[in-house]
Protein backbone atom coordinates (compact mmCIF):
# COMPACT_ATOMS: atom_id res chain seq x y z
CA UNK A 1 20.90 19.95 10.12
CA UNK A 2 22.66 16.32 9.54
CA UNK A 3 20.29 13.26 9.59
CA UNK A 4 23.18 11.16 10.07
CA UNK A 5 22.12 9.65 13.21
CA UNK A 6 23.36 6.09 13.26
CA UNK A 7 25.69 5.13 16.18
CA UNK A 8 27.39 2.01 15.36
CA UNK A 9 27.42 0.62 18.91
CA UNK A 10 23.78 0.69 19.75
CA UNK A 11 21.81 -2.34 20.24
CA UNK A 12 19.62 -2.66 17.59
CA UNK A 13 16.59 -3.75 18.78
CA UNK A 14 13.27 -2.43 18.89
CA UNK A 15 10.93 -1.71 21.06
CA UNK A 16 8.24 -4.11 21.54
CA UNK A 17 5.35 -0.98 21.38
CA UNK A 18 6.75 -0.32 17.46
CA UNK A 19 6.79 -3.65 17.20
CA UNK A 20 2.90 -4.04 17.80
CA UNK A 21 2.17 -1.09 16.06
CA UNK A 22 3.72 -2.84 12.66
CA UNK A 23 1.33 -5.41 13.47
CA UNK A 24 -1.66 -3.34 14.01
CA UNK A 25 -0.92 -1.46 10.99
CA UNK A 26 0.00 -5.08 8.84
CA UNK A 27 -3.92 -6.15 10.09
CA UNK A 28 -5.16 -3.17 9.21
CA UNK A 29 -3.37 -2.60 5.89
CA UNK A 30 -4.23 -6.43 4.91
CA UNK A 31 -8.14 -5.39 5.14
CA UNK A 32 -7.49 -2.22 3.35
CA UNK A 33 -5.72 -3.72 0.21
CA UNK A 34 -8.35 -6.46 -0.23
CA UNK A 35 -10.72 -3.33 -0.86
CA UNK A 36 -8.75 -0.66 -2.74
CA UNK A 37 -7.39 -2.26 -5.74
CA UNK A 38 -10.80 -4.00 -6.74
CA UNK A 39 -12.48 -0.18 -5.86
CA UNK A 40 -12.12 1.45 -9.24
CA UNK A 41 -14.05 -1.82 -10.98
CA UNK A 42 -16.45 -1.78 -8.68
CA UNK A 43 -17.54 1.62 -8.99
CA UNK A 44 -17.15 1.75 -13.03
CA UNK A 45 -18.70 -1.80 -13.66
CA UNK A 46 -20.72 -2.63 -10.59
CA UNK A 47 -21.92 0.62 -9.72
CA UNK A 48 -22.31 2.41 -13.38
CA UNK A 49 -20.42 5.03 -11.87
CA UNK A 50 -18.73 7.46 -14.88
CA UNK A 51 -14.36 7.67 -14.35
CA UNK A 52 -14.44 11.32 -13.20
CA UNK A 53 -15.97 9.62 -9.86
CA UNK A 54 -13.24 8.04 -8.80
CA UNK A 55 -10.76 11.30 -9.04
CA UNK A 56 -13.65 12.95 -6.68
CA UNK A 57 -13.88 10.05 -4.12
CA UNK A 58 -10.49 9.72 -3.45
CA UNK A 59 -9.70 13.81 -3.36
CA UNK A 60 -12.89 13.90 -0.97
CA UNK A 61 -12.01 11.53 0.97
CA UNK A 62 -8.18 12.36 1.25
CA UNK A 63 -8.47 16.17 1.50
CA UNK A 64 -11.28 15.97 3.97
CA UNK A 65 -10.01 14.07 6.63
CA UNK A 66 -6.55 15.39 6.35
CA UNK A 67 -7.62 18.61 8.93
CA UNK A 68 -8.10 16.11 11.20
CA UNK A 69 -4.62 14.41 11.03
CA UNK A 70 -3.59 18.32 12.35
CA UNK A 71 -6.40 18.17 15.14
CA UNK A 72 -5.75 14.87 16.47
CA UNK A 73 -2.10 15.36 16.22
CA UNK A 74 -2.86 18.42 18.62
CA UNK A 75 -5.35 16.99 20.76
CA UNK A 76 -2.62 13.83 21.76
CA UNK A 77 0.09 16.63 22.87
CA UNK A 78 -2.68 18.91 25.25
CA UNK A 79 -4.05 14.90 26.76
CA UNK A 80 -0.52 13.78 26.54
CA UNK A 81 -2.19 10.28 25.18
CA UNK A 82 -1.72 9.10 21.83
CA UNK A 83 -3.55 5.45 21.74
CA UNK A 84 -7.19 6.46 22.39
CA UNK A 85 -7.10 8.63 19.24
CA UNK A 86 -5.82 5.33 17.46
CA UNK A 87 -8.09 3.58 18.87
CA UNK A 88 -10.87 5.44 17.59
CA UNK A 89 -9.14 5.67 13.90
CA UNK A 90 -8.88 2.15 13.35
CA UNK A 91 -12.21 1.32 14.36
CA UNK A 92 -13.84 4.07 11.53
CA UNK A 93 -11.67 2.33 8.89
CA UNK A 94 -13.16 -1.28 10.48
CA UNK A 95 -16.54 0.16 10.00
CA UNK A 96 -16.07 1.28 6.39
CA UNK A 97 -15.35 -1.84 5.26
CA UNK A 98 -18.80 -2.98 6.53
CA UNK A 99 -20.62 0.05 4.42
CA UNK A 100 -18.74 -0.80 1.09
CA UNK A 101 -20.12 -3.82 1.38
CA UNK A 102 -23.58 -3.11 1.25
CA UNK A 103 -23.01 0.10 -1.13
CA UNK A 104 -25.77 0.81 -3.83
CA UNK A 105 -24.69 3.85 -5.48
CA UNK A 106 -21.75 5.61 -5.90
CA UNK A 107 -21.88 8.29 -3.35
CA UNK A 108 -21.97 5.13 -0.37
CA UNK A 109 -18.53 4.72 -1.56
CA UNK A 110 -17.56 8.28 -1.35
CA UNK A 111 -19.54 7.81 2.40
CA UNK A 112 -17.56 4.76 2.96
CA UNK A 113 -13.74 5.57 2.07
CA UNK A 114 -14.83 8.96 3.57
CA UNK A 115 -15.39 7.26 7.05
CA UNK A 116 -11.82 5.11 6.06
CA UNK A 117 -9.67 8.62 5.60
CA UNK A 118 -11.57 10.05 8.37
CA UNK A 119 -10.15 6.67 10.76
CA UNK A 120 -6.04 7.53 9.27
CA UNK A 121 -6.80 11.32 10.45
CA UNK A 122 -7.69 10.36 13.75
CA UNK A 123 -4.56 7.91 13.93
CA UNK A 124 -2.00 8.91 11.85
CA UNK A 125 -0.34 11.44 13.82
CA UNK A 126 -0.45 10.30 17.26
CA UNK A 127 0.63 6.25 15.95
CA UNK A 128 3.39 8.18 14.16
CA UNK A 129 4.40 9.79 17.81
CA UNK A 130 4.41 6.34 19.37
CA UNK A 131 6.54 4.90 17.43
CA UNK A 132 8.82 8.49 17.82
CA UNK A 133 8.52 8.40 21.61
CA UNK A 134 9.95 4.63 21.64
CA UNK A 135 12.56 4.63 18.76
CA UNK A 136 15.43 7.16 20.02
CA UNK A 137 17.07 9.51 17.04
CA UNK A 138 19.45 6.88 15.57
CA UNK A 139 16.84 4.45 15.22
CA UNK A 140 14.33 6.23 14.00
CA UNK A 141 14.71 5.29 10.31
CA UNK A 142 15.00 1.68 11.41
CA UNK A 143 11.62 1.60 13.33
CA UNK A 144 9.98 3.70 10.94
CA UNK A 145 10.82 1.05 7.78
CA UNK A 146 10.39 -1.78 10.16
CA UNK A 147 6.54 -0.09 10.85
CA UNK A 148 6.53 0.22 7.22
CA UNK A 149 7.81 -2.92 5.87
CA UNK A 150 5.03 -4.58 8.38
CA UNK A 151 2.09 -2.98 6.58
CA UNK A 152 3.36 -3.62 3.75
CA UNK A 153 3.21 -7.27 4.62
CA UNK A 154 -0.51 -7.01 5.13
CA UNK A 155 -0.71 -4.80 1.53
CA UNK A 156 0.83 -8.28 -0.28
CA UNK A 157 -1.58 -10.43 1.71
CA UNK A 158 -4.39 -8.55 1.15
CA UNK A 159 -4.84 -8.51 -2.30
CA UNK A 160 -3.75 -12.15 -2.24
CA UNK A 161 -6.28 -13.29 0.04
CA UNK A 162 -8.87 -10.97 -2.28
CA UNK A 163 -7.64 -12.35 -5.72
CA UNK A 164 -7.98 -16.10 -4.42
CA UNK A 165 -11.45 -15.44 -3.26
CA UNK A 166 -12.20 -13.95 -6.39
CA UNK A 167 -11.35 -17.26 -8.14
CA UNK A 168 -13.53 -19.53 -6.38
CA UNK A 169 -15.88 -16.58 -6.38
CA UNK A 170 -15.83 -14.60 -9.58
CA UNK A 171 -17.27 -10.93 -9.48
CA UNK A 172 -18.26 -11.40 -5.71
CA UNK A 173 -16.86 -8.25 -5.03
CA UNK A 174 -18.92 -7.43 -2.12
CA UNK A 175 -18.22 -10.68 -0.55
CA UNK A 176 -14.09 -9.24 -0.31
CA UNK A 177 -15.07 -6.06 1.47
CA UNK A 178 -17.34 -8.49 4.03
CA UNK A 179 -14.38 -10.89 4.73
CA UNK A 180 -12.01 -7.54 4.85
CA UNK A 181 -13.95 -6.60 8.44
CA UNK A 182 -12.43 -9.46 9.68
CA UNK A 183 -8.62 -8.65 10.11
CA UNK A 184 -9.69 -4.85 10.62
CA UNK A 185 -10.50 -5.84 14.07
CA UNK A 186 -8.12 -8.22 14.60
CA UNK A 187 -5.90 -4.82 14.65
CA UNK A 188 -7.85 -2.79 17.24
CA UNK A 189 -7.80 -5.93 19.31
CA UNK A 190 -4.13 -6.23 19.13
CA UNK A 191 -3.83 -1.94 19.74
CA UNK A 192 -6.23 -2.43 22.37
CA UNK A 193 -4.69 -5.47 24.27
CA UNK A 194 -0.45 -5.10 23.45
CA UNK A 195 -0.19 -1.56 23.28
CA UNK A 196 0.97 -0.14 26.42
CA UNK A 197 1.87 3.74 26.76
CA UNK A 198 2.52 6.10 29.82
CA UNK A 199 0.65 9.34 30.46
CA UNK A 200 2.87 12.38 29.71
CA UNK A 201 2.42 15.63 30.68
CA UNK A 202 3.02 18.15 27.59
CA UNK A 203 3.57 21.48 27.47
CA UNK A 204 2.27 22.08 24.32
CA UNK A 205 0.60 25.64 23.10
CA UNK A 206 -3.30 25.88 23.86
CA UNK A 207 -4.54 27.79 21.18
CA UNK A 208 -6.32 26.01 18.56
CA UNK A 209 -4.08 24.79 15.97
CA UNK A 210 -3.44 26.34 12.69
CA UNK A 211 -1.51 25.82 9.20
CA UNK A 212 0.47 28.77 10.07
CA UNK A 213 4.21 28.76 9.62
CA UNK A 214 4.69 30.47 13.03
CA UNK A 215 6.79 28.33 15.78
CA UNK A 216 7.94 25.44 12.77
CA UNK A 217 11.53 26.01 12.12
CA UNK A 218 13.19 27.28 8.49
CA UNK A 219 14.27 23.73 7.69
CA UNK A 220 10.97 22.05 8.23
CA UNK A 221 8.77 24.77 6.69
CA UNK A 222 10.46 24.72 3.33
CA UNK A 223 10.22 20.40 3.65
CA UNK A 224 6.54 21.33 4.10
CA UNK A 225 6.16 22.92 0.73
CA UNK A 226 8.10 20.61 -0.94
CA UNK A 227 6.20 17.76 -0.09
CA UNK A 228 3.00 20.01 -0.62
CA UNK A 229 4.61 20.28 -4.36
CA UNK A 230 5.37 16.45 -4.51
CA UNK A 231 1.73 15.75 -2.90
CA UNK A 232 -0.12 17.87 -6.01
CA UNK A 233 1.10 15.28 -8.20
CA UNK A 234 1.16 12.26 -6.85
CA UNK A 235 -2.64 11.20 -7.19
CA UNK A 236 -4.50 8.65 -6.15
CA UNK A 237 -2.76 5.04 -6.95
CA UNK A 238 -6.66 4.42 -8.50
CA UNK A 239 -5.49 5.84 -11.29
CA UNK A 240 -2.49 3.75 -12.17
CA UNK A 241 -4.70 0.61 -12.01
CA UNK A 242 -7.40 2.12 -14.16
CA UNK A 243 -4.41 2.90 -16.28
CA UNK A 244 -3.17 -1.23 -16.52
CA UNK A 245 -6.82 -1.84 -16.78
CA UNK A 246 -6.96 0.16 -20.07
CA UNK A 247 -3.76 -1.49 -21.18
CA UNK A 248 -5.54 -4.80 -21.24
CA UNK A 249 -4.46 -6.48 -17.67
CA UNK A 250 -7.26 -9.01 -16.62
CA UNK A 251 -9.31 -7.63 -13.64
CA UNK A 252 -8.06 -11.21 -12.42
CA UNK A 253 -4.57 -10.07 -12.13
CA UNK A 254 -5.06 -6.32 -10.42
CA UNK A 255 -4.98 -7.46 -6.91
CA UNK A 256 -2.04 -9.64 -8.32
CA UNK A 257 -0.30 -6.40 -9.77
CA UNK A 258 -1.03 -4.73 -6.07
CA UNK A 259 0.60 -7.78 -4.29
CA UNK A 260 3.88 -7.73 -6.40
CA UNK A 261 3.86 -3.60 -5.93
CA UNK A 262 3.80 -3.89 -1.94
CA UNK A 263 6.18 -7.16 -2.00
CA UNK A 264 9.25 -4.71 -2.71
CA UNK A 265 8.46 -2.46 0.21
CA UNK A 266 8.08 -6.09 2.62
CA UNK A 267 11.39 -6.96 1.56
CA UNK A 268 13.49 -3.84 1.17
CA UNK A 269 11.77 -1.27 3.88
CA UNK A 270 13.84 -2.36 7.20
CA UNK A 271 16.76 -2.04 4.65
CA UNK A 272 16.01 1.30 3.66
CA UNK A 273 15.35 2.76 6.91
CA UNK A 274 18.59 1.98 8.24
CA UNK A 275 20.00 2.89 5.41
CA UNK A 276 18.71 6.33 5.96
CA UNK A 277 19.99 6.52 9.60
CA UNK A 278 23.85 5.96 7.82
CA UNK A 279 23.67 7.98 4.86
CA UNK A 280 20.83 10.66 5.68
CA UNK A 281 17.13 11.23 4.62
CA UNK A 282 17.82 13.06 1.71
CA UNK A 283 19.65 10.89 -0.46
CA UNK A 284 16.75 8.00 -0.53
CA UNK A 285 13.92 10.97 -0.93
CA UNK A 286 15.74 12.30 -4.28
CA UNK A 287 16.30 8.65 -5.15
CA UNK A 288 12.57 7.96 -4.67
CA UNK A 289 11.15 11.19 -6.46
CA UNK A 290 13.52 10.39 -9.57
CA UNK A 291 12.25 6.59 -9.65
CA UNK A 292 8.53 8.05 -9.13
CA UNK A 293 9.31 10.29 -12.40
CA UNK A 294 9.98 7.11 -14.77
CA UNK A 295 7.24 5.13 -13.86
CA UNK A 296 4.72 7.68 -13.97
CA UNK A 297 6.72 8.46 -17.43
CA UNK A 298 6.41 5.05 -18.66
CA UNK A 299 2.90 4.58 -17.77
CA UNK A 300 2.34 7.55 -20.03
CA UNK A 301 4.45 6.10 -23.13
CA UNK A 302 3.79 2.30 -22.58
CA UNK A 303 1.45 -0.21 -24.92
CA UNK A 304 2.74 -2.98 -23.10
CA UNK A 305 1.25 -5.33 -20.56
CA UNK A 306 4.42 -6.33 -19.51
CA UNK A 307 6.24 -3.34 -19.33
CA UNK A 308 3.00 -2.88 -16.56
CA UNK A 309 4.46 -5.35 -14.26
CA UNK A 310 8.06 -3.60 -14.39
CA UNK A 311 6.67 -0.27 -13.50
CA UNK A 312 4.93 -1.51 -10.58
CA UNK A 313 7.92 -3.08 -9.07
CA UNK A 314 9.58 0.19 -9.42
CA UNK A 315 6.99 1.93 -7.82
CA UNK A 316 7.59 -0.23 -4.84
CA UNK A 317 11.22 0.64 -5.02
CA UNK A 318 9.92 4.38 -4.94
CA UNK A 319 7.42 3.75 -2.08
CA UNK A 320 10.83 1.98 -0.53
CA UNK A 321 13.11 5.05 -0.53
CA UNK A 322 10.01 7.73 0.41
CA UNK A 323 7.11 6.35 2.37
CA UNK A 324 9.22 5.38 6.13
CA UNK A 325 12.04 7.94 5.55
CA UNK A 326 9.57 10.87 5.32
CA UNK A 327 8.22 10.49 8.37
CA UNK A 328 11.46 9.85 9.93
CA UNK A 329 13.04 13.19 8.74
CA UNK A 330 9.47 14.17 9.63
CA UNK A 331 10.34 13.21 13.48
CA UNK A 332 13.77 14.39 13.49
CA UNK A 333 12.45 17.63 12.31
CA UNK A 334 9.20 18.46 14.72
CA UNK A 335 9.96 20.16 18.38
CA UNK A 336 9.83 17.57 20.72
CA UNK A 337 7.50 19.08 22.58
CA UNK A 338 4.99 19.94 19.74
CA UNK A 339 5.96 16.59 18.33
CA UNK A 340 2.27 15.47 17.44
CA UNK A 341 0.78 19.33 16.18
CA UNK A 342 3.75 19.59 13.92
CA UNK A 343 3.67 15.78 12.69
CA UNK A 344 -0.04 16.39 12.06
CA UNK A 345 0.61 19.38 10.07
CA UNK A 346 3.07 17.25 7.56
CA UNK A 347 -0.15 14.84 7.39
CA UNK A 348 -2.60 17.48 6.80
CA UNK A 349 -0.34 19.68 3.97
CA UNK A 350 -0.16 16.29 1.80
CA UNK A 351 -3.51 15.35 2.72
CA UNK A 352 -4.83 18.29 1.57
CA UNK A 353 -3.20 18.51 -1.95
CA UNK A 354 -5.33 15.03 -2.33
CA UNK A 355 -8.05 16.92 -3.78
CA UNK A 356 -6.65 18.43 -6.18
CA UNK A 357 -4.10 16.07 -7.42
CA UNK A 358 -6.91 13.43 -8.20
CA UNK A 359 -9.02 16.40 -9.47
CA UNK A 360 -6.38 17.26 -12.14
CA UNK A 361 -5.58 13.56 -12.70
CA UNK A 362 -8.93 12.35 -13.45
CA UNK A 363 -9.99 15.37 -15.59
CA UNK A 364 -6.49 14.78 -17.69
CA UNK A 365 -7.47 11.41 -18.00
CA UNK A 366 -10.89 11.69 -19.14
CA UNK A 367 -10.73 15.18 -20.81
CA UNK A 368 -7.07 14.96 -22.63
CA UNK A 369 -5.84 11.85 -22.91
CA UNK A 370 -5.07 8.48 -20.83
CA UNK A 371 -1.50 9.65 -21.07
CA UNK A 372 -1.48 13.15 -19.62
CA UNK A 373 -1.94 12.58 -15.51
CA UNK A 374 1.40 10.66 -16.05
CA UNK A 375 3.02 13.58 -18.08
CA UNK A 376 2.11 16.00 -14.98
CA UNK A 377 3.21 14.02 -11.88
CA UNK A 378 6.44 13.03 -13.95
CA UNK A 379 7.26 16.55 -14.52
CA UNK A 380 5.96 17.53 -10.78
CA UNK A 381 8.60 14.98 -9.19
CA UNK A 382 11.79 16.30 -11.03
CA UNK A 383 10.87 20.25 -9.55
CA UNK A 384 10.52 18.52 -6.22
CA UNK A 385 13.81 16.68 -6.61
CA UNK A 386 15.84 20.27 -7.66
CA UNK A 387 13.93 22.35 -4.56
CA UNK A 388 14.73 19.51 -2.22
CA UNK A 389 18.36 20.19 -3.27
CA UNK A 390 18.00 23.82 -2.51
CA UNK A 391 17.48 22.63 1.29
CA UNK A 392 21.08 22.46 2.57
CA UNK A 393 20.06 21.51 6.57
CA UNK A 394 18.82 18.09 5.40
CA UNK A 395 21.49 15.47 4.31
């Protein structure tokens, strides 16, 4: 099946419900990034809380919520409305923000990011069929990395705006996840008030949904357990700041680190998609798994502070090639009429390997050595890379 969908002669402009969906997403993202990167401190040196913690939170929280990215998904096809479900998932992750800011103990943050993954199962699927039902199939790599490239934008400002407040007030971590409620609904006001979308009827199946590979075609099923693969070894990004952390980088500078990391994807993601409608999804994916494979390589080998900053900005050039392409070959991949079931079930198979992945990371890093998460994803992204070559329908 060719993903070369680009037709020279189209207009190319987007639609202006993408358009406010980048911006929901850049709000929402900007909140979110003035939390996560500072997360991992506050739990070990705030909170007491012992490193094998933070491998359980984020697997928790992940794995949990990602049956609901197949429910929801499900649920928008049989009401043939996708923005209440939104609706509802950005205002949990609003809320969370609120409860890590008044956390005591460790398990209020596994409560609170719990209540955040919970909020991106409930949306994820049916914002990711919004933007499908108003970007037609030549565009769709070009909406999906402008959507991408916009919360990125938010993921550079929000650990911006976190790291200045940070320097007029030092260790005031709770005061960042306070001011972080702020733009959080600033997005659901925007969803609430700009987003517009018509009432479809769908004819989708009415049995409850399940991860069965019955009615998903050949192509997509074996993308499925590729990115299942990929998914098992890409854990939580937690642990590549803990990683810098040991390496010496300033707490200062993390939220600095996280900034530079998303300011790639800001700058290159509208690029990237369009790329992808010329040349094909699969090109950029292998290019993104191989990039993926040296940094997580380097961050094993590396004594360097500097060579740090370098493998961030090539994670960003990873995040570039995978995170907006996925879910357009994702789109061009689903039966349109099962469009949000079958993109939930791409959200809930990486979701669920969340678990796991941070399981194995954090008991690597605390039981082996600092080194050996790195080792393992590396070596997990080159197998991914040779079966994504066996699968001759994408291009």
């Amino acid at each position: 099946m060719s993903q070369k969908l680009h037709k020279p002669h189209q207009s190319p402009q987007i639609n202006h419900t993408v358009k406010a969906l980048g911006v929901v997403s850049l709000l929402t993202d900007l909140s979110t990034k003035m939390v996560y990167p500072i997360t991992p401190i506050f739990l070990t040196q705030i909170l007491g809380a012992p490193i094998w913690t933070l491998g359980l939170i984020e697997g928790i929280a992940e794995s949990t919520a990602s049956l609901l990215k197949l429910y929801s998904g499900w649920l928008s096809d049989r009401v043939g409305r996708r923005k209440p479900f939104a609706l509802l998932g950005y205002g949990l992750g609003a809320c969370s923000r609120i409860l890590m800011a008044v956390s005591m103990v460790w398990g209020h943050v596994l409560g609170a990011r719990f209540i955040d993954r919970l909020g991106k199962g409930l949306r994820a699927a049916p914002r990711d069929v919004l933007i499908t039902e108003n970007s037609p199939p030549h565009k769709r790599g070009y909406a999906f990395g402008l959507h991408h490239s916009l919360e990125k934008v938010g993921e550079v400002l929000g650990p911006l705006l976190g790291a200045i407040f940070l320097w007029f007030f030092p260790g005031n971590y709770r005061g960042v996840f306070a001011i972080a409620v702020i733009p959080a609904f600033l997005g659901i006001a925007v969803l609430s008030v700009v987003v517009r979308e018509r009432r479809t009827k769908h004819h989708s199946n009415r049995a409850h949904p399940q991860l069965k590979w019955r009615g998903l075609s050949h192509t997509y099923r074996h993308f499925l357990m590729v990115m299942g693969l990929f998914s098992v070894g890409n854990s939580s990004d937690t642990f590549l700041l803990l990683r810098a952390q040991d390496l010496g980088l300033p707490s200062s500078q993390i939220l600095l680190l996280y900034a530079l990391l998303n300011l790639v994807e800001v700058l290159l993601g509208v690029a990237a998609g369009r790329l992808s409608d010329r040349v094909g999804r699969k090109a950029l994916l292998r290019g993104g798994f191989l990039i993926f494979a040296v940094v997580y390589l380097g961050f094993a080998l590396t004594t360097s502070i500097w060579v740090v900053w370098i493998l961030f900005l090539l994670y960003g050039l990873y995040s570039t090639f995978t995170r907006g392409v996925q879910k357009a070959l994702v789109s061009d991949l689903v039966h349109p009429e099962r469009r949000g079931a079958e993109i939930g079930v791409f959200h809930t198979v990486t979701g669920a390997a969340a678990l796991p992945a941070s399981l194995i990371a954090g008991a690597l890093y605390s039981q082996i050595d600092s080194g050996a998460p790195f080792y393992f994803s590396a070596l997990i992204a080159v197998i991914t890379v040779l079966l994504l070559e066996l699968n001759k329908d994408i291009a």
